[in-house]
C-alpha atoms as a PDB file:
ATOM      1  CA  UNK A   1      -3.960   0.394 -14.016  1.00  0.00           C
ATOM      2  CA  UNK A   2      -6.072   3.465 -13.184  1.00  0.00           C
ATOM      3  CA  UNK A   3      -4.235   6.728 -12.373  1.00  0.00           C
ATOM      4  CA  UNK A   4      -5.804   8.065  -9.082  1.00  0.00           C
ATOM      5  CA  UNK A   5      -6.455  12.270  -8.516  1.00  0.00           C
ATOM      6  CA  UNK A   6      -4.168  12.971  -5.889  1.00  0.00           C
ATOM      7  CA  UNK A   7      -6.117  16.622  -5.374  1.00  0.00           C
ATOM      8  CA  UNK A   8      -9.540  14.603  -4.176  1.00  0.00           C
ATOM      9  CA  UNK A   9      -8.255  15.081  -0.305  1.00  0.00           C
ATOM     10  CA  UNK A  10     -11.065  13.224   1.143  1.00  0.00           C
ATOM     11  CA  UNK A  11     -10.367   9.894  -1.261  1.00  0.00           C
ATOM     12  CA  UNK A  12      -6.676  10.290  -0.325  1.00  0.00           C
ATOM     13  CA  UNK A  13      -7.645  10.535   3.425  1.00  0.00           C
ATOM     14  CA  UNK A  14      -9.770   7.541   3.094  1.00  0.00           C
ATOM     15  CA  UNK A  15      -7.031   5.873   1.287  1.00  0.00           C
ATOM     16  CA  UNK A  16      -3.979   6.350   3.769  1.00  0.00           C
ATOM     17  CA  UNK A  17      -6.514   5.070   6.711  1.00  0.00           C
ATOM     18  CA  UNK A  18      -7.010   1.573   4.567  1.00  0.00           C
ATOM     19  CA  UNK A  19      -3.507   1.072   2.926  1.00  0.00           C
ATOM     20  CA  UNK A  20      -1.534   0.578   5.679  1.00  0.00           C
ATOM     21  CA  UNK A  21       0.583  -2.838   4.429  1.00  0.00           C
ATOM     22  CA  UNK A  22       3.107  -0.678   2.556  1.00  0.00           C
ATOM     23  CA  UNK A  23       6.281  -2.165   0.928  1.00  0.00           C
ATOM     24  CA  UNK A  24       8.824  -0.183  -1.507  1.00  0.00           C
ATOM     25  CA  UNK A  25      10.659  -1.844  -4.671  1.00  0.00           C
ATOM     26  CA  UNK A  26      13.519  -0.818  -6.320  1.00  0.00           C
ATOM     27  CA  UNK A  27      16.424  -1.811  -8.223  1.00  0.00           C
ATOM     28  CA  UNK A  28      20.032  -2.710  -6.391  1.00  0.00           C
ATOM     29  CA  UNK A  29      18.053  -1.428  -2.882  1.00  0.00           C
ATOM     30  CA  UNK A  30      19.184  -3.333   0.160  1.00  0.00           C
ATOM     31  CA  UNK A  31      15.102  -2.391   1.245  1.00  0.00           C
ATOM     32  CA  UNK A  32      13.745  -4.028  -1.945  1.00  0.00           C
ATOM     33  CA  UNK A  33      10.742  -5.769  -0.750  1.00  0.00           C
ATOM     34  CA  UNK A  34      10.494  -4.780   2.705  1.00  0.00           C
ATOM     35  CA  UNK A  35       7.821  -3.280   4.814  1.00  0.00           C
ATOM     36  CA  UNK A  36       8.097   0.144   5.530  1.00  0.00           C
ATOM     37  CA  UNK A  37       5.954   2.636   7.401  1.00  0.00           C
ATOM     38  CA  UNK A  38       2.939   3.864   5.570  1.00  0.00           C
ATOM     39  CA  UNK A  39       3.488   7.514   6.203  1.00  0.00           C
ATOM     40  CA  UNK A  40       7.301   7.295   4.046  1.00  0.00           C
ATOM     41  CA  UNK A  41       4.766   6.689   0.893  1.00  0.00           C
ATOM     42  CA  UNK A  42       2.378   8.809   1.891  1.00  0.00           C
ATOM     43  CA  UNK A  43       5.395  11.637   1.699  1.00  0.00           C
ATOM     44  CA  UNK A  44       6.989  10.154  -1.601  1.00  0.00           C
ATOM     45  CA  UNK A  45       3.869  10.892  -3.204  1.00  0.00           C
ATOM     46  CA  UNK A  46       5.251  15.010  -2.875  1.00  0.00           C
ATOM     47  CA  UNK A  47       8.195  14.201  -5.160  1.00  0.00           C
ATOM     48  CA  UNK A  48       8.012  15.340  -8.571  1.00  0.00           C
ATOM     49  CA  UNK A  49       6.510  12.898 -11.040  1.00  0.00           C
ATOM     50  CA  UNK A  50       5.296  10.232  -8.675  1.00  0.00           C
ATOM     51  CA  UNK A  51       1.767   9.116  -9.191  1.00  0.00           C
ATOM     52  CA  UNK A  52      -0.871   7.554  -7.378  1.00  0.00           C
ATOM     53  CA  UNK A  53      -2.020   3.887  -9.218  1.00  0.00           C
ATOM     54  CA  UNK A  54      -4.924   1.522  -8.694  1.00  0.00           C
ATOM     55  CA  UNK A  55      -3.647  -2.030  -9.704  1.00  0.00           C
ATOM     56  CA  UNK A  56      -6.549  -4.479  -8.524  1.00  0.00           C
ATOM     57  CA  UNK A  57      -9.782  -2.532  -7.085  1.00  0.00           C
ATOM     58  CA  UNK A  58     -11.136  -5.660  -5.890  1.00  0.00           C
ATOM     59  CA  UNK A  59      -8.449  -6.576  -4.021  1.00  0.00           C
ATOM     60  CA  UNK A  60      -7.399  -3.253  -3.068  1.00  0.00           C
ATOM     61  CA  UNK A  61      -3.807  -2.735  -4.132  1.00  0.00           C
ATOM     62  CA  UNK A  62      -2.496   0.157  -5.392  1.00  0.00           C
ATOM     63  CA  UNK A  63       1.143   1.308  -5.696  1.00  0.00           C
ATOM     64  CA  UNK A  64       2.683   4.813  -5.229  1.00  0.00           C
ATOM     65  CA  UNK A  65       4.928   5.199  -8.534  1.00  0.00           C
ATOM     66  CA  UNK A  66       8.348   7.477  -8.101  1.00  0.00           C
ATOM     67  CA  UNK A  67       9.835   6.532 -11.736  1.00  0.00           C
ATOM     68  CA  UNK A  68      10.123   3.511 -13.676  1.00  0.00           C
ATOM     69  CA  UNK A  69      12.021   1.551 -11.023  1.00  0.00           C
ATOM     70  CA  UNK A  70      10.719   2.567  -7.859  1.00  0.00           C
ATOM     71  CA  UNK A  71       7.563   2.518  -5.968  1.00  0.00           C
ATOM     72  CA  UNK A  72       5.696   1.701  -3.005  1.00  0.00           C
ATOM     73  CA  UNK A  73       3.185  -1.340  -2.791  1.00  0.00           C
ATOM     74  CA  UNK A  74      -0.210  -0.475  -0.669  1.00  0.00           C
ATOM     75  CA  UNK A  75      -2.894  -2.556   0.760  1.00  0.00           C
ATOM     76  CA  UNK A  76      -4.746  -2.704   3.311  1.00  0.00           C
ATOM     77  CA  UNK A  77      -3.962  -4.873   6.619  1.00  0.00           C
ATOM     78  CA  UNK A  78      -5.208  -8.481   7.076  1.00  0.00           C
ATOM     79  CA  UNK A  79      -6.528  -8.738  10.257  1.00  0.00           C
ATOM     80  CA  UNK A  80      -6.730 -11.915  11.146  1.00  0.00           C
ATOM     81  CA  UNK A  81      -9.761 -13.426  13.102  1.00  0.00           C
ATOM     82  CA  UNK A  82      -8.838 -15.742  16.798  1.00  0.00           C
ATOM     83  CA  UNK A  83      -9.567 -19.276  15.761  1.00  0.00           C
ATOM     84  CA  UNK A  84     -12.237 -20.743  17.749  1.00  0.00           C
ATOM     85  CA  UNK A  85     -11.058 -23.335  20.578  1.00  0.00           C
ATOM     86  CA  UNK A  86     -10.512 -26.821  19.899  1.00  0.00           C
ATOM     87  CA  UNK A  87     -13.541 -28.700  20.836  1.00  0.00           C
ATOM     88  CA  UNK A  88     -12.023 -32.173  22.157  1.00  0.00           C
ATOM     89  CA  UNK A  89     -13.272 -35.366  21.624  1.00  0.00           C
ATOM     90  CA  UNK A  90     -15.154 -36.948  24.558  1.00  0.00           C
END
């Protein structure tokens, strides 16, 4: 995992328009796993410590790290594509 420059606005800007799948872990939290609203990470990142990680490039997943057992999950959205019609059978 890659530590990410929080002070590079225009990456971070670029960043918050992708990641917008954002879910938060932490321990004995009734919210452990669930989706929250991007811009509640987005602020986290403010409190003291909390870092900005890259975890998979490729797939683009990175996490917003508060302390050893908390953080927020980012990715970006699937958007799924309409199937095409069901050609019938004549």
């Amino acid at each position: 995992m890659r530590t990410i420059d929080t002070s590079d606005e225009l990456l971070i800007s670029r960043l918050r328009e992708r990641l917008t799948d954002v879910r938060y872990y932490g321990l004995d939290n009734e919210y452990a796993g669930k989706t929250v609203l991007s811009g509640t990470a987005w602020k986290a990142l403010d409190e003291p410590g909390a870092r900005l990680v890259e975890v998979n490039a490729l797939l683009g997943i990175y996490k917003i790290v508060l302390d050893d057992h908390r953080w927020y999950q980012l990715r970006p959205a699937v958007e799924f594509e309409p199937l095409p019609p069901v050609v019938q059978a004549a």
